[in-house]
Protein backbone atom coordinates (compact mmCIF):
# COMPACT_ATOMS: atom_id res chain seq x y z
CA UNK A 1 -43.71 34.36 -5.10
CA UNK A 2 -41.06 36.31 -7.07
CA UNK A 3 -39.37 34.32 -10.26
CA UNK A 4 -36.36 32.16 -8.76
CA UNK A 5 -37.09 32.65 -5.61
CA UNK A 6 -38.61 28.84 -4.54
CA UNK A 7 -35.00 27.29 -6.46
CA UNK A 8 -33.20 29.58 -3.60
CA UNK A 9 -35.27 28.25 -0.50
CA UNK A 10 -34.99 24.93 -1.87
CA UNK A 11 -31.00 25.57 -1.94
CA UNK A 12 -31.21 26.83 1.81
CA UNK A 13 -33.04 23.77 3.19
CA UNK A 14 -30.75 21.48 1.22
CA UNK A 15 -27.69 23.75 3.07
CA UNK A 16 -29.89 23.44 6.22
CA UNK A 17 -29.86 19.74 6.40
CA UNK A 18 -26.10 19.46 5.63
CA UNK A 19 -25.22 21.92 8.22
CA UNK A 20 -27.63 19.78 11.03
CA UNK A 21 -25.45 16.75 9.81
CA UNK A 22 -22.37 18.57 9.71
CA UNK A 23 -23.16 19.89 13.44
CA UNK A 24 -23.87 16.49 14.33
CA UNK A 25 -20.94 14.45 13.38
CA UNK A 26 -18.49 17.51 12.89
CA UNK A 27 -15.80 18.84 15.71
CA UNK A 28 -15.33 15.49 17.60
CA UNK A 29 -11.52 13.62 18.34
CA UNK A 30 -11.37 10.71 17.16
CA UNK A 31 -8.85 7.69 17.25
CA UNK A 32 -8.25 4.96 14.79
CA UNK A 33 -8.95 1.17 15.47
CA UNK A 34 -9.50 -1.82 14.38
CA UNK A 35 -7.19 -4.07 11.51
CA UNK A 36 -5.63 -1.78 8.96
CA UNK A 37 -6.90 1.59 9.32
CA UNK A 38 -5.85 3.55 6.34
CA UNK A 39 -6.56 7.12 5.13
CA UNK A 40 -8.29 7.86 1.43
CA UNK A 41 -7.67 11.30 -0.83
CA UNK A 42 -11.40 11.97 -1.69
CA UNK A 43 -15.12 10.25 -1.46
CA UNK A 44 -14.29 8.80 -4.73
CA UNK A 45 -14.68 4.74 -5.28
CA UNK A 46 -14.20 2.40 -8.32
CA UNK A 47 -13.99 -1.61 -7.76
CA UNK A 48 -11.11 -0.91 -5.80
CA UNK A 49 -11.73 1.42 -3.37
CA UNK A 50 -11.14 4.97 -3.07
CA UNK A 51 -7.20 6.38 -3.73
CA UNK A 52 -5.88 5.46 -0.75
CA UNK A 53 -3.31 8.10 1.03
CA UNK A 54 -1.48 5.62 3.57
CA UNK A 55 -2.47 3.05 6.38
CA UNK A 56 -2.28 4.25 10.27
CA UNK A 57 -1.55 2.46 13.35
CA UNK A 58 -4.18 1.97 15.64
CA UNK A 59 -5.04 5.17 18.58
CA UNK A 60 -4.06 8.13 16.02
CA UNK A 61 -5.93 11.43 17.04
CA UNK A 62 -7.57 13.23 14.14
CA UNK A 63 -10.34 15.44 13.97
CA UNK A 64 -13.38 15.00 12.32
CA UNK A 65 -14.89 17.70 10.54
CA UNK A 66 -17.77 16.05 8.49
CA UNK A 67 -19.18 12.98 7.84
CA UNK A 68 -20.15 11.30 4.08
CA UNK A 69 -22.09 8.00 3.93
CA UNK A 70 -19.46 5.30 5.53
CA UNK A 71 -16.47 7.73 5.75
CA UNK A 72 -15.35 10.52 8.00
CA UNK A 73 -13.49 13.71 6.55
CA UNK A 74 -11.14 14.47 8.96
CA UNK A 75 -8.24 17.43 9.35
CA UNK A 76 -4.77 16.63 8.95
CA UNK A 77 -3.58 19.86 9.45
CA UNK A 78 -4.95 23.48 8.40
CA UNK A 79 -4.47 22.63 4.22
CA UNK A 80 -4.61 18.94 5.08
CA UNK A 81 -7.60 17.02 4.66
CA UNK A 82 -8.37 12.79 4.76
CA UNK A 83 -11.50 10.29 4.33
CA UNK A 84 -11.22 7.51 7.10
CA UNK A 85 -14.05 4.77 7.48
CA UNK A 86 -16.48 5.18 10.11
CA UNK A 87 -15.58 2.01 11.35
CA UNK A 88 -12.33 2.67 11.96
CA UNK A 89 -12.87 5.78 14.16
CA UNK A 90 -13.92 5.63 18.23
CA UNK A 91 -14.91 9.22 18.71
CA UNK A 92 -13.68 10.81 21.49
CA UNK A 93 -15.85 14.00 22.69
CA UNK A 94 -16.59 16.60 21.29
CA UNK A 95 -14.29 20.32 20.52
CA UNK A 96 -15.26 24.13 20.07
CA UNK A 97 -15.51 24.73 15.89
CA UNK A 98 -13.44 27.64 16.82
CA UNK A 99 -10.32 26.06 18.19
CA UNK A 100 -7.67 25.44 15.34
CA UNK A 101 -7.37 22.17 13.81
CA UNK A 102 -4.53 21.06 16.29
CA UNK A 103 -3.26 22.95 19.40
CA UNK A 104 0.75 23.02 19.40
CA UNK A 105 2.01 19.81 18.73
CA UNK A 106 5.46 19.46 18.78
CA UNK A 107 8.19 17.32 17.29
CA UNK A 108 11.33 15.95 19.66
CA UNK A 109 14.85 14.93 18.84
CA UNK A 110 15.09 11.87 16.39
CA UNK A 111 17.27 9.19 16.93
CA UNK A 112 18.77 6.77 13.61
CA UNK A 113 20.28 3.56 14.44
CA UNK A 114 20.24 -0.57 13.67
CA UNK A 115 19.93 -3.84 14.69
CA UNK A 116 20.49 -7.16 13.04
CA UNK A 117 18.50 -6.88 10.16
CA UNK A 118 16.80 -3.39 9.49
CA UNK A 119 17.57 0.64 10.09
CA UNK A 120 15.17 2.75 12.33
CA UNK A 121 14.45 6.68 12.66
CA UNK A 122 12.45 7.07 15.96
CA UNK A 123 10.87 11.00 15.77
CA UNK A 124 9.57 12.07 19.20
CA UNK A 125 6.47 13.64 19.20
CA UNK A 126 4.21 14.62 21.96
CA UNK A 127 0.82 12.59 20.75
CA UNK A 128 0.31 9.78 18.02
CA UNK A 129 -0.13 11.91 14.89
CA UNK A 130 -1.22 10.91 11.44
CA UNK A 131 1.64 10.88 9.18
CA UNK A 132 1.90 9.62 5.58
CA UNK A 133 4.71 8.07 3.96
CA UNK A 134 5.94 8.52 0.32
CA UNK A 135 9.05 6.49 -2.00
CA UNK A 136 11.40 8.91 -3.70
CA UNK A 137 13.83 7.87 -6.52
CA UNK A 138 16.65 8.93 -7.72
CA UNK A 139 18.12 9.44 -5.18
CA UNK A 140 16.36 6.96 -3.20
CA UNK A 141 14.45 7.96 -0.50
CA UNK A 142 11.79 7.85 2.35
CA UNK A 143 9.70 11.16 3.00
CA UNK A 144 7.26 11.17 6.35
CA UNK A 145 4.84 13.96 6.49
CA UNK A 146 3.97 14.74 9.97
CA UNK A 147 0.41 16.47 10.09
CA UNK A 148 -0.28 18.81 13.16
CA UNK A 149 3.47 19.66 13.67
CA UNK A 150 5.63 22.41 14.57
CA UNK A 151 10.14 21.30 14.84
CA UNK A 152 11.03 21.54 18.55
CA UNK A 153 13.74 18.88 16.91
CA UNK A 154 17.18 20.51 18.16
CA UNK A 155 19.17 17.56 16.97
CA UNK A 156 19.24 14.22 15.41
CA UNK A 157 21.44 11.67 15.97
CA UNK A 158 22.76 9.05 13.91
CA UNK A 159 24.34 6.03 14.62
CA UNK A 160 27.11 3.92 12.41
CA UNK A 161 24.84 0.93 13.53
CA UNK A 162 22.42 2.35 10.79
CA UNK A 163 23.61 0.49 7.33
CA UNK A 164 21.28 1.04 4.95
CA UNK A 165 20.34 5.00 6.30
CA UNK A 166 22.93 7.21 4.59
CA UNK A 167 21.25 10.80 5.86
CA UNK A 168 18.25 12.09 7.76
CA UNK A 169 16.92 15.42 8.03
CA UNK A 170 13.84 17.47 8.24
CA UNK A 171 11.66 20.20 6.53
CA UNK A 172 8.73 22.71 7.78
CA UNK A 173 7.67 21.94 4.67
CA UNK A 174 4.20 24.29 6.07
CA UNK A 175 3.40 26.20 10.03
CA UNK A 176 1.34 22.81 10.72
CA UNK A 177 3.32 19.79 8.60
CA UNK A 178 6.86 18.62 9.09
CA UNK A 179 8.82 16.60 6.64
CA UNK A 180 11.26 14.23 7.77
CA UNK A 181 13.45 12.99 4.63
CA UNK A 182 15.10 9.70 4.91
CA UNK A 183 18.09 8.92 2.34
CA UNK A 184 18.91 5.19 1.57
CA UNK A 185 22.28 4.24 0.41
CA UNK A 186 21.09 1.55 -2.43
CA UNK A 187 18.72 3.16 -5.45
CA UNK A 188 16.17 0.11 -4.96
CA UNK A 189 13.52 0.27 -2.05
CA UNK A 190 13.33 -2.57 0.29
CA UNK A 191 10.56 -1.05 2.06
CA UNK A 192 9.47 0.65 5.27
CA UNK A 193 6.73 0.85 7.78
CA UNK A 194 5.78 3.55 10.59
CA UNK A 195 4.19 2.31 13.89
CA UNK A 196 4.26 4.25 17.39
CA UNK A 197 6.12 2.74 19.90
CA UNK A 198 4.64 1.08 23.50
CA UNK A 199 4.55 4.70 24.83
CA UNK A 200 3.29 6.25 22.07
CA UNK A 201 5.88 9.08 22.54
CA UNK A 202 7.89 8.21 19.43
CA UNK A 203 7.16 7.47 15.58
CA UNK A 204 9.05 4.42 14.61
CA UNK A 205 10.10 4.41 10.86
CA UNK A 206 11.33 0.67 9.76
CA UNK A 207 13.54 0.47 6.87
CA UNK A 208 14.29 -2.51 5.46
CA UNK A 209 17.79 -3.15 4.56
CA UNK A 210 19.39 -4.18 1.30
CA UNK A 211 20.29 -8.08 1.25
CA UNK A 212 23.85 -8.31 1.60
CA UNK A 213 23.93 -11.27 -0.64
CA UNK A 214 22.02 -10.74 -3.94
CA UNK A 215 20.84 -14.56 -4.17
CA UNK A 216 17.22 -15.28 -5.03
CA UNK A 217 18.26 -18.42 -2.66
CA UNK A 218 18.57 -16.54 0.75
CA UNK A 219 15.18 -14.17 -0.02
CA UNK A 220 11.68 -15.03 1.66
CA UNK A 221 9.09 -15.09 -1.33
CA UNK A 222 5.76 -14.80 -0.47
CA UNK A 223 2.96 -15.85 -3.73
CA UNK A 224 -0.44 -14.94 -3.29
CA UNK A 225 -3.38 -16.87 -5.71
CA UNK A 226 -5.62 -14.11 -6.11
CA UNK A 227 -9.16 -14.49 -5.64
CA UNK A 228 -10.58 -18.31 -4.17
CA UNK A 229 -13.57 -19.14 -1.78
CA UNK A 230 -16.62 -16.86 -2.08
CA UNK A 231 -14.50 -14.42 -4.44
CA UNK A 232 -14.20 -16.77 -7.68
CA UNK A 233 -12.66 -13.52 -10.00
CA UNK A 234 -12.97 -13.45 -13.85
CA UNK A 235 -14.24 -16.78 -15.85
CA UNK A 236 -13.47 -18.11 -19.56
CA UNK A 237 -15.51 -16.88 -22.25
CA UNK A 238 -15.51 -20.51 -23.45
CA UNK A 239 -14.62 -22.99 -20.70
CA UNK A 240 -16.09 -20.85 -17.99
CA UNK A 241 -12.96 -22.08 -15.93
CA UNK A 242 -12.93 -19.87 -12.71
CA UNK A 243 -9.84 -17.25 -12.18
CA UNK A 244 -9.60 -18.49 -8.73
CA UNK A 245 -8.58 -22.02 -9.72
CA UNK A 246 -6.52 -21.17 -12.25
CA UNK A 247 -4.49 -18.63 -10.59
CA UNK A 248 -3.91 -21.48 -7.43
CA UNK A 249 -2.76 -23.86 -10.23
CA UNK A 250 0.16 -21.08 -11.57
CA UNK A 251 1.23 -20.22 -7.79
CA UNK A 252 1.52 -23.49 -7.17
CA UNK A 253 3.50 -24.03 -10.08
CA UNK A 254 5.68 -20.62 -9.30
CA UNK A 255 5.95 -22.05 -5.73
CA UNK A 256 7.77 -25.52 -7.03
CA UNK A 257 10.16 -23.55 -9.93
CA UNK A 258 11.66 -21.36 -6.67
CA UNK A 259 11.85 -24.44 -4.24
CA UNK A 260 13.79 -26.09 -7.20
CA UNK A 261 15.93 -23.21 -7.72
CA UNK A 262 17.01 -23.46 -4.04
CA UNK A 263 14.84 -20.89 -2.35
CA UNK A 264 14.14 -22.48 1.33
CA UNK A 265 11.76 -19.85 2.63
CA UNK A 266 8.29 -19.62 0.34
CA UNK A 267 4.98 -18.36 1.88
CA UNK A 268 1.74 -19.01 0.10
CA UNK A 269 -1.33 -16.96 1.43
CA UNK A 270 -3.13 -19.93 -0.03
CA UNK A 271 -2.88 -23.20 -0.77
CA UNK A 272 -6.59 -24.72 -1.28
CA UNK A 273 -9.83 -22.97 -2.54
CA UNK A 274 -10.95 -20.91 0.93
CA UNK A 275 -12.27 -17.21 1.46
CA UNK A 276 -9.44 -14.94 2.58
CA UNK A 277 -10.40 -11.32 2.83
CA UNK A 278 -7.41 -8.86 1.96
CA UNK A 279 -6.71 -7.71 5.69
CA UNK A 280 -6.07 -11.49 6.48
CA UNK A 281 -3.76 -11.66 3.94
CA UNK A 282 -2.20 -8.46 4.62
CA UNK A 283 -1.81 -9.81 8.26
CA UNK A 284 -0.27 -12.87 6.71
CA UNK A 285 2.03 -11.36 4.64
CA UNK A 286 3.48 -9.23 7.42
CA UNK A 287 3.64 -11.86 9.91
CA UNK A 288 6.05 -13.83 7.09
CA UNK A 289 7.96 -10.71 6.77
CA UNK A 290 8.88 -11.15 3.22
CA UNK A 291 11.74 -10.04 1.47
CA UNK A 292 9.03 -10.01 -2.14
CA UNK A 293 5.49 -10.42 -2.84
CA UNK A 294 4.44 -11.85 -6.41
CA UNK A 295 0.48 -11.89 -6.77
CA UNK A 296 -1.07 -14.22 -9.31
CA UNK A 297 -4.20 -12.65 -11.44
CA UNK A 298 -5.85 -13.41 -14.24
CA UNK A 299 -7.28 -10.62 -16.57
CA UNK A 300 -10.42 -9.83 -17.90
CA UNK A 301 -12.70 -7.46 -20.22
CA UNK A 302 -15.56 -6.66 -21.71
CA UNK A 303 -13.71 -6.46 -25.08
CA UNK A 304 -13.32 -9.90 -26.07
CA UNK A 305 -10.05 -8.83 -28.23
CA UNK A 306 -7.92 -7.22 -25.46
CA UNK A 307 -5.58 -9.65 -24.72
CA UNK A 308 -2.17 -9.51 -23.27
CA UNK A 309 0.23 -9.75 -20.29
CA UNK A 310 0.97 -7.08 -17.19
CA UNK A 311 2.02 -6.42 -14.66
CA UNK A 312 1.09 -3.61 -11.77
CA UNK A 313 2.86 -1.86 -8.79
CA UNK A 314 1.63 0.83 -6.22
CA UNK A 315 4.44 2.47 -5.65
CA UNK A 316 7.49 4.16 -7.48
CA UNK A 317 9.94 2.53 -5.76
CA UNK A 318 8.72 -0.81 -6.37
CA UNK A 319 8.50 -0.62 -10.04
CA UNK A 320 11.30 -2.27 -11.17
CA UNK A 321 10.70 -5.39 -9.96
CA UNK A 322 7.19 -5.51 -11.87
CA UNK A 323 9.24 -4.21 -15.32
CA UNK A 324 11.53 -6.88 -14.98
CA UNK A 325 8.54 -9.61 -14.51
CA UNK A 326 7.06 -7.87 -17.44
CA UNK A 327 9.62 -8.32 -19.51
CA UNK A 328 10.45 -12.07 -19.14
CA UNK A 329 6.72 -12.47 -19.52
CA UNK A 330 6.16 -11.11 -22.80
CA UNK A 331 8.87 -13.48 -24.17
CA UNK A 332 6.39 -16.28 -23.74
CA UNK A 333 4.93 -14.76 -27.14
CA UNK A 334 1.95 -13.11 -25.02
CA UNK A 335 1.06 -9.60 -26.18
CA UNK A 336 1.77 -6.99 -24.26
CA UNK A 337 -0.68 -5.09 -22.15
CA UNK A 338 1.49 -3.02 -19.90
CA UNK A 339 3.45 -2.21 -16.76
CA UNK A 340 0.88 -0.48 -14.57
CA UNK A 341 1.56 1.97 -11.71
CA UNK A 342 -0.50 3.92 -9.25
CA UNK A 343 -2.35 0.97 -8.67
CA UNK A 344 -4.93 0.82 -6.10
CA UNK A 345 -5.01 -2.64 -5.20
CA UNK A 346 -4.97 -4.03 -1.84
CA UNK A 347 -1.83 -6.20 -1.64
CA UNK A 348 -0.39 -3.60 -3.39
CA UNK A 349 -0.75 -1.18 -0.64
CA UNK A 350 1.77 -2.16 2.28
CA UNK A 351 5.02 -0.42 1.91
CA UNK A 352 6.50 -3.10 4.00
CA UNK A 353 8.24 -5.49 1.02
CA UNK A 354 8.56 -4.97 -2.81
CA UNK A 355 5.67 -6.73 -4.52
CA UNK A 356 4.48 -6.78 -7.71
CA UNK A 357 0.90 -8.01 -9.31
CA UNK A 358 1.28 -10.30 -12.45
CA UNK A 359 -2.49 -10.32 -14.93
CA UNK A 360 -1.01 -13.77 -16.65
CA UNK A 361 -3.02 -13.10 -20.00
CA UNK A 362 -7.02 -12.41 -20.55
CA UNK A 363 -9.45 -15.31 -19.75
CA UNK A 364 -11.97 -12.83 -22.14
CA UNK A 365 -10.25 -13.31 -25.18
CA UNK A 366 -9.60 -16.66 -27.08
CA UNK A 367 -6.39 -16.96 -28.03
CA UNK A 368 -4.81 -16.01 -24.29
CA UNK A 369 -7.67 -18.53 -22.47
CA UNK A 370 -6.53 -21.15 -24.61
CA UNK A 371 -3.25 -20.94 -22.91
CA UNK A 372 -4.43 -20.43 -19.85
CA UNK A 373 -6.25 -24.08 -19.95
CA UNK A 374 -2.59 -25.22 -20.86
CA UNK A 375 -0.96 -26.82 -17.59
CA UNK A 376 2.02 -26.17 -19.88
CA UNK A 377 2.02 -22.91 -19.98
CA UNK A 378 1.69 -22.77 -15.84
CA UNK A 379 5.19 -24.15 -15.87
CA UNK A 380 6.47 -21.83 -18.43
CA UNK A 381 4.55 -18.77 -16.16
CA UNK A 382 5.85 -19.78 -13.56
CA UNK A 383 9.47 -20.38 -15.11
CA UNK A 384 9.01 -16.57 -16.30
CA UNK A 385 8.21 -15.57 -12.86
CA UNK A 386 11.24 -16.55 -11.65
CA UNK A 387 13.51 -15.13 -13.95
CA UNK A 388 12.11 -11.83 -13.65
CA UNK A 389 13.04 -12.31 -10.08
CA UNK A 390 16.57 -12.90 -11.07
CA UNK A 391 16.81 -10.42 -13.71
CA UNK A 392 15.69 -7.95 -10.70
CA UNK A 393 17.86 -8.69 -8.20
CA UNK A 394 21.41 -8.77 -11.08
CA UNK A 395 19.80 -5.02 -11.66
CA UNK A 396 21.27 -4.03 -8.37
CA UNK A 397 24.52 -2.89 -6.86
CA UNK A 398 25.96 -4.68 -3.76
């Protein structure tokens, strides 16, 4: 056999299996199901998940074009590829390899109006489309990428009942992906959602609307105690305390120190020590319909020195909340660990409500778990917490 020839048939049958796979599982419709489909970048995973693009509403079409472990790769558009978990695909049948990624959809006239307590843009399309959404600062504003879609859009009208909406207009941004921009009259983000209505004719974009009174009073806070149940988090590298009983003691405590401030309306995804996967709470959450979201962690590390407060948002819009927590935090005397963005965790994820993700301090390190034991230092946490929520909200214009 000639030299480097058995490395090249070993090459071909390793191409030969893919291909059977890919011919397999590859060309087929698909719609999403299930409880919180969502759409990842890549195939890559850390304790967190993969990067995670944007959730979808349930009976999306996408195509899917090849199939890795538990996720589908599926095409967005001709540049546009996503990873979406087998489980949250029903296939559909099966299309010719040669047929483009999507046949001619097009985009209808959009409509912006109001009602008592949010703004809409309703985008008529003629099939339920992926789409992902992304925050824009400065000026604020809402972006939705349409995948698969061509403008037939010959107008858009806008309505004064819109209040928060100041503009909307649209981009070809490429042939296959329209961009619909949103503009908000108020630099912070309230937050937004996308659904398809009843019909399934029309992509409904939610934006949530500025309060009109600034008053940490009139706001629904929602606290979540991470962790609890099955899923006991980090413990103390002395007292072996468990995060998940700690961070239930500091909710509680952030729960009383905004009921004594006045706040009527406070949602706790927990109140005892029980499982609670993340779509549960998730479902919680946006059955409350908060106006914030403060999640309760406590930190940990191989590195018994790291110590330190921080706290984490997903997206840009959202930050400022989190810097402001951050801020009354560290003047507890904790050292400081950082204001985190870009992260990937679950609560994290809806773009419904601001939220923000507060490590307390490192049950790895000494000098932090020995304040953690302190029901002391819950109250003065907690006290923190809510300040930062102040300091937030006197941030903003009317």
């Amino acid at each position: 056999m000639p030299k480097g020839f058995l490395p090249i048939l070993l090459s071909l049958s390793l191409l030969t299996v893919h291909l059977a796979g890919f011919s397999q599982d590859s060309n087929w419709l698909a719609r999403t199901t299930g409880i919180l489909p969502y759409m990842e970048y890549g195939i890559g995973d850390d304790r967190l998940g993969g990067a995670k693009m944007t959730f979808l509403d349930t009976n999306v079409l996408v195509r899917i074009v090849d199939s890795f472990n538990t996720d589908y790769k599926v095409r967005l558009s001709n540049q546009h590829y996503a990873y979406i978990a087998k489980t949250s695909l029903l296939r559909q049948y099966k299309v010719d390899n040669r047929l483009p990624a999507h046949n001619a959809h097009l985009s209808g006239s959009m409509r912006v109006y109001g009602d008592t307590a949010s703004d809409y843009v309703s985008i008529g399309l003629d099939e339920r489309l992926p789409y992902r959404g992304i925050q824009m600062i400065e000026p604020s504003r809402v972006a939705i990428d349409l995948f698969g879609v061509t403008t037939n859009t010959n107008w858009i009208t806008q309505l004064h009942s819109a209040k928060e909406i100041r503009n909307t207009w649209y981009e070809q941004i490429e042939d296959d992906v329209l961009r619909v921009y949103i503009q908000l009259k108020h630099p912070q983000h309230w937050g937004y959602s996308l659904s398809y209505d009843s019909t399934g004719r029309h992509l409904i974009v939610r934006i949530r609307r500025q309060p009109a009174v600034l008053d940490i009073r009139k706001l629904r806070i929602a606290i979540d105690a991470g962790h609890g149940g099955d899923n006991s988090g980090a413990s103390g590298i002395t007292s072996k305390v468990l995060e998940k009983n700690y961070t239930l003691l500091i909710a509680e405590q952030v729960r009383k120190a905004l009921k004594t401030a006045g706040v009527k309306s406070v949602f706790m995804t927990r109140t005892i020590d029980t499982s609670l996967s993340m779509p549960e709470r998730i479902a919680m959450l946006k059955s409350f319909d908060p106006h914030l979201l403060i999640s309760v962690h406590l930190n940990s590390s191989g590195n018994d020195t790291v110590q330190g407060t921080s706290t984490y948002y997903r997206y840009i819009g959202f930050r400022p909340l989190s810097q402001s927590i951050l801020e009354r935090m560290l003047s507890l005397g904790l050292k400081e660990y950082g204001n985190v963005g870009n992260f990937n965790f679950s609560l994290s994820g809806p773009t419904d409500y601001p939220n923000a993700l507060v490590e307390v301090a490192f049950l790895s390190n000494l000098e932090d778990e020995k304040k953690i034991l302190s029901p002391k230092f819950h109250k003065a946490v907690a006290q923190k917490i809510y300040l930062g929520i102040v300091d937030w909200l006197k941030q903003m214009k009317p």
